[in-house]
Protein backbone atom coordinates (compact mmCIF):
# COMPACT_ATOMS: atom_id res chain seq x y z
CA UNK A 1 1.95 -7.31 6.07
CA UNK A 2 0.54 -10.14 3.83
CA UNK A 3 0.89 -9.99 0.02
CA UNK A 4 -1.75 -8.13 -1.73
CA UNK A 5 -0.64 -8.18 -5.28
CA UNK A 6 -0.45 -11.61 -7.78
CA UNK A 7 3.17 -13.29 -8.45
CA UNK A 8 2.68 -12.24 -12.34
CA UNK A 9 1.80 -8.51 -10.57
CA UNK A 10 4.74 -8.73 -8.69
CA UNK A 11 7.02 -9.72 -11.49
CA UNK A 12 5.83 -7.15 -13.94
CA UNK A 13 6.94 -4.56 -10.51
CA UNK A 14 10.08 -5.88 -10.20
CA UNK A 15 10.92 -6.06 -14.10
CA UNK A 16 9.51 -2.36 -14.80
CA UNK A 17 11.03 -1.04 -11.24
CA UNK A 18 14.50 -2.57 -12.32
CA UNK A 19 14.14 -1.02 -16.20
CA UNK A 20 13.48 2.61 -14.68
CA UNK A 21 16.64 1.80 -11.94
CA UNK A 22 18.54 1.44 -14.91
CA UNK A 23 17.24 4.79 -16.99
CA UNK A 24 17.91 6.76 -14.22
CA UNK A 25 21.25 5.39 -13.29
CA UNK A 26 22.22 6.30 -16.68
CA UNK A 27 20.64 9.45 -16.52
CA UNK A 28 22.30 10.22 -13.53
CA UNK A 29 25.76 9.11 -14.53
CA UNK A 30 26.11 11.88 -17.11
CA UNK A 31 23.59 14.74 -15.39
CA UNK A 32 24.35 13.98 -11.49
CA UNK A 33 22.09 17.66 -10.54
CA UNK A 34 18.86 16.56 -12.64
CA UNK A 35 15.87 15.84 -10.43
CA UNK A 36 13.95 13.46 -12.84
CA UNK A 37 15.99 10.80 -13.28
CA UNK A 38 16.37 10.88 -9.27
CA UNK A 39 12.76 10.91 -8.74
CA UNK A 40 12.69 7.81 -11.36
CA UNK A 41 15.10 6.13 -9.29
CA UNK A 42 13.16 6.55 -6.43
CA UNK A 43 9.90 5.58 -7.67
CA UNK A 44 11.72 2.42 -9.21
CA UNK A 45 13.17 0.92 -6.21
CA UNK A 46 9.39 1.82 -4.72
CA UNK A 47 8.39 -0.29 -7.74
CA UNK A 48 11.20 -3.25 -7.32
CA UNK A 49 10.37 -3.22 -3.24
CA UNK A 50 6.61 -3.89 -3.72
CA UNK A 51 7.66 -6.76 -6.18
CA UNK A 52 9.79 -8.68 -4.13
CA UNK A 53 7.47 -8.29 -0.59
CA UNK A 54 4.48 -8.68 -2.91
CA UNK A 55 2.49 -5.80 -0.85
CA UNK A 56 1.52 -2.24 -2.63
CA UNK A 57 0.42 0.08 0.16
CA UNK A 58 -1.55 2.23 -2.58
CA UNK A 59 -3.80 -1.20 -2.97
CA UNK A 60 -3.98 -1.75 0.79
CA UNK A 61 -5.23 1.60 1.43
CA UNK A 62 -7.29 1.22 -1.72
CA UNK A 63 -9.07 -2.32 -0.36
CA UNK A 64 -9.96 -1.05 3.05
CA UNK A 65 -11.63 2.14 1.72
CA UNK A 66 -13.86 0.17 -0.33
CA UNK A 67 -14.51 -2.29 2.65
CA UNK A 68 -15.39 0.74 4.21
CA UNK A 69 -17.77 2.25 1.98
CA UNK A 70 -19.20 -0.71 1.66
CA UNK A 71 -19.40 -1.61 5.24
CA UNK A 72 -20.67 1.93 5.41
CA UNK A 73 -23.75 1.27 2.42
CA UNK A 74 -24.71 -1.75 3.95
CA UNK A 75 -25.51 -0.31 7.53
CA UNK A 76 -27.05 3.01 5.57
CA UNK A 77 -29.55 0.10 3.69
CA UNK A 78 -30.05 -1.79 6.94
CA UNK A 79 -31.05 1.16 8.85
CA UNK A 80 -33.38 2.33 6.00
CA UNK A 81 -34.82 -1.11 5.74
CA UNK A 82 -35.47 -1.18 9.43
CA UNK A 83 -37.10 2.51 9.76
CA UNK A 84 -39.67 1.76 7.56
């Protein structure tokens, strides 16, 4: 895995990721059965993890689809170019 994200990206991640962390464990210190504040925690430490390894697997699988649509345009152009 090599870092995909900037340092100021991955600071914002791990600032935000900590902030919700905190909401939720407050949340879930006085409503222990409420599902949102869980699902905040969860998508926090998501949030705090990405920051600190400085690699978002949303933006991974984002770069290689465009590489291969593009990848994919180019050889539709190329084999155009060539049939006529």
């Amino acid at each position: 895995m090599k870092p995909n994200i900037g340092r100021v990206d991955a600071l914002c991640r791990i600032t935000m990721g900590f902030t919700v962390l905190a909401w939720s464990a407050s949340k879930l210190g006085r409503k222990p059965n409420e599902n949102t504040p869980l699902f905040a925690a969860v998508c926090g430490s998501m949030k705090v993890a990405e920051g600190i390894t400085r690699f978002c697997p949303l933006t991974y699988l984002a770069e290689n689809k465009m590489a291969h649509m593009q990848e994919h345009t180019a050889n539709q152009h190329e084999s155009h170019n060539h049939s006529e």
